[in-house]
C-alpha atoms as a PDB file:
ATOM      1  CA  UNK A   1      11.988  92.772-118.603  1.00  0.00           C
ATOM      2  CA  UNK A   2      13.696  94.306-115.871  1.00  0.00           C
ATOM      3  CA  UNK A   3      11.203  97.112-115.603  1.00  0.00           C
ATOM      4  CA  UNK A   4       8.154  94.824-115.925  1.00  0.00           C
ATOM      5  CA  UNK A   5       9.742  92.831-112.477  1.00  0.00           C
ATOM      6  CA  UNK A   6      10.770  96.116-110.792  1.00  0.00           C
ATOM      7  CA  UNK A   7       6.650  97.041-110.766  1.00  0.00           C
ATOM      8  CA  UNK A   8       5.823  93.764-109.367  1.00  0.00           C
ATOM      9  CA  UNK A   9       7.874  94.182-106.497  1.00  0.00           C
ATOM     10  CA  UNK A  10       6.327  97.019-105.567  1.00  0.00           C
ATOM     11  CA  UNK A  11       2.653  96.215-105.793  1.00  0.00           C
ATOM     12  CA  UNK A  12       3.215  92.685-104.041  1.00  0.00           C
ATOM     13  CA  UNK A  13       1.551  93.972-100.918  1.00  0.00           C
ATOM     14  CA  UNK A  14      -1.103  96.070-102.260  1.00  0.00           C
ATOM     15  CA  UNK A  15      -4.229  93.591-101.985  1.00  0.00           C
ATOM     16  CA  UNK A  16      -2.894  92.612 -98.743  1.00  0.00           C
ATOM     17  CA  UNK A  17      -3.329  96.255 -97.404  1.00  0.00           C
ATOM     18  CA  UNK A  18      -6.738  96.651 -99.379  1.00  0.00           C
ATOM     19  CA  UNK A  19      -8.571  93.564 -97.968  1.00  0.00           C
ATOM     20  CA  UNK A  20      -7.459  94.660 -94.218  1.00  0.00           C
ATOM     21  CA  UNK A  21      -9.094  98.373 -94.953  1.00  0.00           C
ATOM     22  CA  UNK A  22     -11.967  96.499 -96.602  1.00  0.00           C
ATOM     23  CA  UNK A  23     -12.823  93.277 -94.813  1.00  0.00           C
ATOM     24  CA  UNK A  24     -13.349  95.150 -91.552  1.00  0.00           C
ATOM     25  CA  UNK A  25     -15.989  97.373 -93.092  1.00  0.00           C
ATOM     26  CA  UNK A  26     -17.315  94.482 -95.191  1.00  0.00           C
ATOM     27  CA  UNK A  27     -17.856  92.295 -91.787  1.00  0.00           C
ATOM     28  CA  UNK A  28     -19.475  95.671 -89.935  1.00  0.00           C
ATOM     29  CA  UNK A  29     -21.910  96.032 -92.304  1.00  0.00           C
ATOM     30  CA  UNK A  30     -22.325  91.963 -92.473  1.00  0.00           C
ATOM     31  CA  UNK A  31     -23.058  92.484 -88.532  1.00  0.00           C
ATOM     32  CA  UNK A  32     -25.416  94.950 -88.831  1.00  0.00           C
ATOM     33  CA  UNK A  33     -27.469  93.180 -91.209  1.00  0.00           C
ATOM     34  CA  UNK A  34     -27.381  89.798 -88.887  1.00  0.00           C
ATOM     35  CA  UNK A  35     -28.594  92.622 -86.103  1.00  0.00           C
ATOM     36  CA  UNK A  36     -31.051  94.316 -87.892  1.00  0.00           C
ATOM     37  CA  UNK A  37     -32.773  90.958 -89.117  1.00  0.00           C
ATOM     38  CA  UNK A  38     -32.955  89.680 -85.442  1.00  0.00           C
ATOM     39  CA  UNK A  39     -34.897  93.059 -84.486  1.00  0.00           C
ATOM     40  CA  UNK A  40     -37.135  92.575 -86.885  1.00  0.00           C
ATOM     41  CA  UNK A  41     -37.829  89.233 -86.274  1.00  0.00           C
ATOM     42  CA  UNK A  42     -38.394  90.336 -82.568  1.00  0.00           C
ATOM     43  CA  UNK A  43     -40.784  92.854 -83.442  1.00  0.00           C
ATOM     44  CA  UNK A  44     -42.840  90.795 -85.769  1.00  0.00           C
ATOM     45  CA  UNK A  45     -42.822  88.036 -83.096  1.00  0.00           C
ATOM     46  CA  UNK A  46     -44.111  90.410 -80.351  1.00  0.00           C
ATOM     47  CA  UNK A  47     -46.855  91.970 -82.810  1.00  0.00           C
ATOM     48  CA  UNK A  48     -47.886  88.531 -83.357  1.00  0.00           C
ATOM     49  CA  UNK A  49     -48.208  88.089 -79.672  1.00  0.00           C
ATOM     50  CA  UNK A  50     -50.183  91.727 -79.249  1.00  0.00           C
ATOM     51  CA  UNK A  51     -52.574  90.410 -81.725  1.00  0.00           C
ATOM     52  CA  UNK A  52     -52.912  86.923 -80.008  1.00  0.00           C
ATOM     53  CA  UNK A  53     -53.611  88.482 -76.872  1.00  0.00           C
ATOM     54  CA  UNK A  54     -55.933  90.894 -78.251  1.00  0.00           C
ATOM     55  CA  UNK A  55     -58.278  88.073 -79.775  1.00  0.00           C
ATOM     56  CA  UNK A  56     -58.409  86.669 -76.302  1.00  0.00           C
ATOM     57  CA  UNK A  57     -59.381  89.952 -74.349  1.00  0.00           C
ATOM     58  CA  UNK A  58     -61.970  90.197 -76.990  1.00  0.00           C
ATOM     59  CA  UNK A  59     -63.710  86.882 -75.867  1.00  0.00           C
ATOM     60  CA  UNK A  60     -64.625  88.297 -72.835  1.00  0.00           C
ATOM     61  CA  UNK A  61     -67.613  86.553 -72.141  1.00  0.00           C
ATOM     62  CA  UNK A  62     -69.084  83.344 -73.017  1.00  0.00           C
ATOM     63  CA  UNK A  63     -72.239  81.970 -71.009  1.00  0.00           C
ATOM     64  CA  UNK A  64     -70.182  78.855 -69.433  1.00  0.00           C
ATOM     65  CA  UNK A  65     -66.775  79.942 -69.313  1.00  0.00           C
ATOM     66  CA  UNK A  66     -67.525  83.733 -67.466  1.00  0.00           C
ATOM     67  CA  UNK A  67     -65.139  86.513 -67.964  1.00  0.00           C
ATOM     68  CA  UNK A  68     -61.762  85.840 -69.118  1.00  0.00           C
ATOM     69  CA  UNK A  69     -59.691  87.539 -66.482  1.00  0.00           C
ATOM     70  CA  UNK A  70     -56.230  89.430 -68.088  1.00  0.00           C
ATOM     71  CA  UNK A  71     -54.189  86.519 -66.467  1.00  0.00           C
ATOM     72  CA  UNK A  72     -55.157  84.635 -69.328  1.00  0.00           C
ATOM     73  CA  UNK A  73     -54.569  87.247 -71.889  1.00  0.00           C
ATOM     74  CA  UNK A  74     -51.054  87.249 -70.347  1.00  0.00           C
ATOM     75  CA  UNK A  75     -50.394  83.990 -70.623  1.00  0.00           C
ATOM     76  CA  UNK A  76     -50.933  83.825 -74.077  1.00  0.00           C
ATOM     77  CA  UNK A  77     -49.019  86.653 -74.595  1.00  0.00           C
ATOM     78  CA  UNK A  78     -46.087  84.373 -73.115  1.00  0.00           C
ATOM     79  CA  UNK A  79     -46.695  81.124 -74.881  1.00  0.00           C
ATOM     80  CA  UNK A  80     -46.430  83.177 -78.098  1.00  0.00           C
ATOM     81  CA  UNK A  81     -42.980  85.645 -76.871  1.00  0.00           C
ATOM     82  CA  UNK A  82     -41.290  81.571 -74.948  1.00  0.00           C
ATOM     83  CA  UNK A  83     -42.236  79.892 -78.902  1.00  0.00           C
ATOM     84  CA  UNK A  84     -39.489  82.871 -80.177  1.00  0.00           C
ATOM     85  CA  UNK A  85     -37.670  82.217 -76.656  1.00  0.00           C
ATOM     86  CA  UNK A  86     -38.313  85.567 -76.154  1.00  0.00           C
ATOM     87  CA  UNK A  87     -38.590  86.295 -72.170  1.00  0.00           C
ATOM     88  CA  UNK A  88     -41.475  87.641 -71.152  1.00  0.00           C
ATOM     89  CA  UNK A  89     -39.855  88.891 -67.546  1.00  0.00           C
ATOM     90  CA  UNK A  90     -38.084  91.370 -70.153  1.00  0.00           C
ATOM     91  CA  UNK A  91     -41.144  92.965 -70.530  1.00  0.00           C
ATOM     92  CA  UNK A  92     -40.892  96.619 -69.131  1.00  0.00           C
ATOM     93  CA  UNK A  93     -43.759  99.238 -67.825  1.00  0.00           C
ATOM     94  CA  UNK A  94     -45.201 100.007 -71.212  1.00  0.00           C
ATOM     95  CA  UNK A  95     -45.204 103.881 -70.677  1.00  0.00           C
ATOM     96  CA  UNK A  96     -47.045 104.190 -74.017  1.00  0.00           C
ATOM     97  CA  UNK A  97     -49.813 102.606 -73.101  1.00  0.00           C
ATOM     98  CA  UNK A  98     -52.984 103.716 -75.269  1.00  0.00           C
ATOM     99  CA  UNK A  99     -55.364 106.627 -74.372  1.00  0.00           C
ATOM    100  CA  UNK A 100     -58.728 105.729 -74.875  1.00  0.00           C
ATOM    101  CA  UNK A 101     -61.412 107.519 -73.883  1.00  0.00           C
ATOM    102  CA  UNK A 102     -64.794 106.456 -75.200  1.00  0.00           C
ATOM    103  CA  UNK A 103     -66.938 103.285 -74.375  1.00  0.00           C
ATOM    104  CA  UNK A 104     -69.249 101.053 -76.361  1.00  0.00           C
ATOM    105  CA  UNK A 105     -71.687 101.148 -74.807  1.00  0.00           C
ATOM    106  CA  UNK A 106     -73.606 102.972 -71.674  1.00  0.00           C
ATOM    107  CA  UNK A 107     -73.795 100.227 -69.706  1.00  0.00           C
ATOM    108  CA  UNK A 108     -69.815 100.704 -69.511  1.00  0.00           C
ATOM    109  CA  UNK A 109     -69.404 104.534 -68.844  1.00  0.00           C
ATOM    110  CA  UNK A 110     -65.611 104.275 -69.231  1.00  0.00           C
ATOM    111  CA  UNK A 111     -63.597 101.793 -70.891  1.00  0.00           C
ATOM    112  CA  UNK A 112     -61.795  99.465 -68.556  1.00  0.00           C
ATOM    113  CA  UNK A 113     -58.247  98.992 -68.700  1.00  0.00           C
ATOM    114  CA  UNK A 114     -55.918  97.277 -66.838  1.00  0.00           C
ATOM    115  CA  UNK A 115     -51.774  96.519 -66.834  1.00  0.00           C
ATOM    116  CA  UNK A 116     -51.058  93.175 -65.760  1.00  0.00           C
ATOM    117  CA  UNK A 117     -47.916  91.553 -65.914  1.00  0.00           C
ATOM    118  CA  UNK A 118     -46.801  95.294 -67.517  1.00  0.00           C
ATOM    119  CA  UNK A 119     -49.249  94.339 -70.600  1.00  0.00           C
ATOM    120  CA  UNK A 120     -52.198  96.736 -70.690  1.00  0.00           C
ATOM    121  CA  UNK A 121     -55.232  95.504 -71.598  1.00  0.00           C
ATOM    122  CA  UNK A 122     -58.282  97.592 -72.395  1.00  0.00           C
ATOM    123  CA  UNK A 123     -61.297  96.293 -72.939  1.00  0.00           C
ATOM    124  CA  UNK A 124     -65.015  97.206 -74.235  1.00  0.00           C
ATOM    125  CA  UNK A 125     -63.535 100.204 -76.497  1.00  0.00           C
ATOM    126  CA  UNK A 126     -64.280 101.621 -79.394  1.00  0.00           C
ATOM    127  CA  UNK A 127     -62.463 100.589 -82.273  1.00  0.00           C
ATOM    128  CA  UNK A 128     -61.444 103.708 -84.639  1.00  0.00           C
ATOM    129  CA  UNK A 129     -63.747 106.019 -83.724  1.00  0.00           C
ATOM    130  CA  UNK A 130     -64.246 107.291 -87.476  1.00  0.00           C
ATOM    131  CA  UNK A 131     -67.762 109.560 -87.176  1.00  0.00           C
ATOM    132  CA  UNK A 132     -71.476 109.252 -86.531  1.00  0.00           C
ATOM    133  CA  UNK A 133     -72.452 107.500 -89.366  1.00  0.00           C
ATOM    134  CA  UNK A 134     -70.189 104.920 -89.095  1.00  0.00           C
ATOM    135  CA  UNK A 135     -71.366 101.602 -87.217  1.00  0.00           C
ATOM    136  CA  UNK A 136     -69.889 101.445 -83.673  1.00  0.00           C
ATOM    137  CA  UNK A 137     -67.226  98.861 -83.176  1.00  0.00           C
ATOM    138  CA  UNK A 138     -66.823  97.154 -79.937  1.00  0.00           C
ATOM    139  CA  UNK A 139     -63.177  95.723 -79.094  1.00  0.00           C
ATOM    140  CA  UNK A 140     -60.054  94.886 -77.121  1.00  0.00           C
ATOM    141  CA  UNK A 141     -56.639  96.783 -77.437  1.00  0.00           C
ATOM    142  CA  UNK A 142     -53.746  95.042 -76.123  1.00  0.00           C
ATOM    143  CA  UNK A 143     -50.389  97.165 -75.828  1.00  0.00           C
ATOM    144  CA  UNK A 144     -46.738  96.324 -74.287  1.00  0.00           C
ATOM    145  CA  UNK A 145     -42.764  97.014 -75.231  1.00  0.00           C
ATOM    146  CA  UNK A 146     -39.966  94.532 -75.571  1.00  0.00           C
ATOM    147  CA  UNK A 147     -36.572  95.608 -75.021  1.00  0.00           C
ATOM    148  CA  UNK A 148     -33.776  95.089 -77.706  1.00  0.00           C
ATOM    149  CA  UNK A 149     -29.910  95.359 -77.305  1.00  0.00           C
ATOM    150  CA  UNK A 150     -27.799  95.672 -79.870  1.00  0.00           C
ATOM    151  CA  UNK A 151     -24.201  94.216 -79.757  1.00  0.00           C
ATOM    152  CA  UNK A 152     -22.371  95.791 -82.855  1.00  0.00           C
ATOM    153  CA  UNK A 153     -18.936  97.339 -81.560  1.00  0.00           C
ATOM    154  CA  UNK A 154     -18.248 100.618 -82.315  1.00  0.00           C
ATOM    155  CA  UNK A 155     -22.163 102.236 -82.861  1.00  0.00           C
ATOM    156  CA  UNK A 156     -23.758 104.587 -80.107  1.00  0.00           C
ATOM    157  CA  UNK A 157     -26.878 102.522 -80.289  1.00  0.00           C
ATOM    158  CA  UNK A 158     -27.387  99.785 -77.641  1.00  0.00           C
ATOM    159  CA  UNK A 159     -30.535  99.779 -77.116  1.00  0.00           C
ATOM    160  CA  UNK A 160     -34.335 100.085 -78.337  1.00  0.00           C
ATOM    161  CA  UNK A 161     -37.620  99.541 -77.064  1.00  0.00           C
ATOM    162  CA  UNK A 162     -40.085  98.056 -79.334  1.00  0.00           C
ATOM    163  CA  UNK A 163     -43.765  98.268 -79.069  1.00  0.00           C
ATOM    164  CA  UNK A 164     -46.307  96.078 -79.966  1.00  0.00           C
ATOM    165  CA  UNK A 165     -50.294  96.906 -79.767  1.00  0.00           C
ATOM    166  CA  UNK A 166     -53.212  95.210 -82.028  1.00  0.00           C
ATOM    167  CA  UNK A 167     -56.821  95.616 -81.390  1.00  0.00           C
ATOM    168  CA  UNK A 168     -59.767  93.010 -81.734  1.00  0.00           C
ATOM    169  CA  UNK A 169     -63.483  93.826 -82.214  1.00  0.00           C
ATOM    170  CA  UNK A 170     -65.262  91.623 -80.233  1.00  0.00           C
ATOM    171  CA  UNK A 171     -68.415  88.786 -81.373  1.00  0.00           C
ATOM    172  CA  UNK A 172     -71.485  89.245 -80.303  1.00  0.00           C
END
């Protein structure tokens, strides 16, 4: 009996000093998760704003309303990033904006592309530019970043840039 009691005593403490090696790994990896989810929720939000603001740049000309001007493209781009309350003043210069060289059609002998509001818009592209045979598609591209800072102690990583860009073909 006595020997039974003398190994108790000494293992009394033992899943004390187990859960405080444990639970601090346990909560890390419970933070990163929490992180991790909110990044991806960021980027899916500002992909669904890309592709918002691409359908608009693609109605670029109706016979009453004229050209939409990228103003409006912009601000539908923030209705969709304020809806997350996401701030669209976060929005940096997109330096990978997207190189497109061809136009639809001769009329337009370059594509036209602006950055507004450090969204570019380009407009009256072609749309995956596959080969000859394949039927020319007219469109809008709409590209920006969003900036993302992670707050997990102890980790190098602080902070990413995201990048959103969708592309529309546009009615005739």
């Amino acid at each position: 009996m006595r020997t039974i009691l003398g190994k108790l005593e000494n293992e009394a403490g033992a899943e004390i000093a187990e859960a405080a090696m444990v639970l601090p790994i346990v909560f890390m990896f419970l933070l990163g998760i929490v992180w991790f989810g909110r990044a991806f929720n960021i980027y899916s939000t500002i992909t669904q704003a890309a592709q918002q603001g691409a359908i608009a740049a693609a109605r670029s000309t109706c016979a009453t309303c004229g050209n939409v001007p990228n103003a409006a493209v912009v601000n539908v781009i923030d209705g969709v990033l304020q809806a997350s309350h996401l701030d669209p003043l976060q929005i940096p210069v997109n330096s990978k904006a997207p190189t497109v060289t061809s136009a639809c059609s001769a009329a337009a002998p370059a594509p036209v592309c602006a950055t507004t509001g450090n969204i570019t818009i380009c407009r009256s592209v072609i749309l995956n530019p596959t080969g000859a045979t394949d039927p020319v598609q007219c469109g809008a591209i709409v590209s920006f970043q969003y900036p993302f800072t992670f707050n997990v102690p102890f980790t190098s990583l602080t902070q990413i840039t995201l990048t959103a860009q969708a592309q529309t073909r546009m009615e005739n």
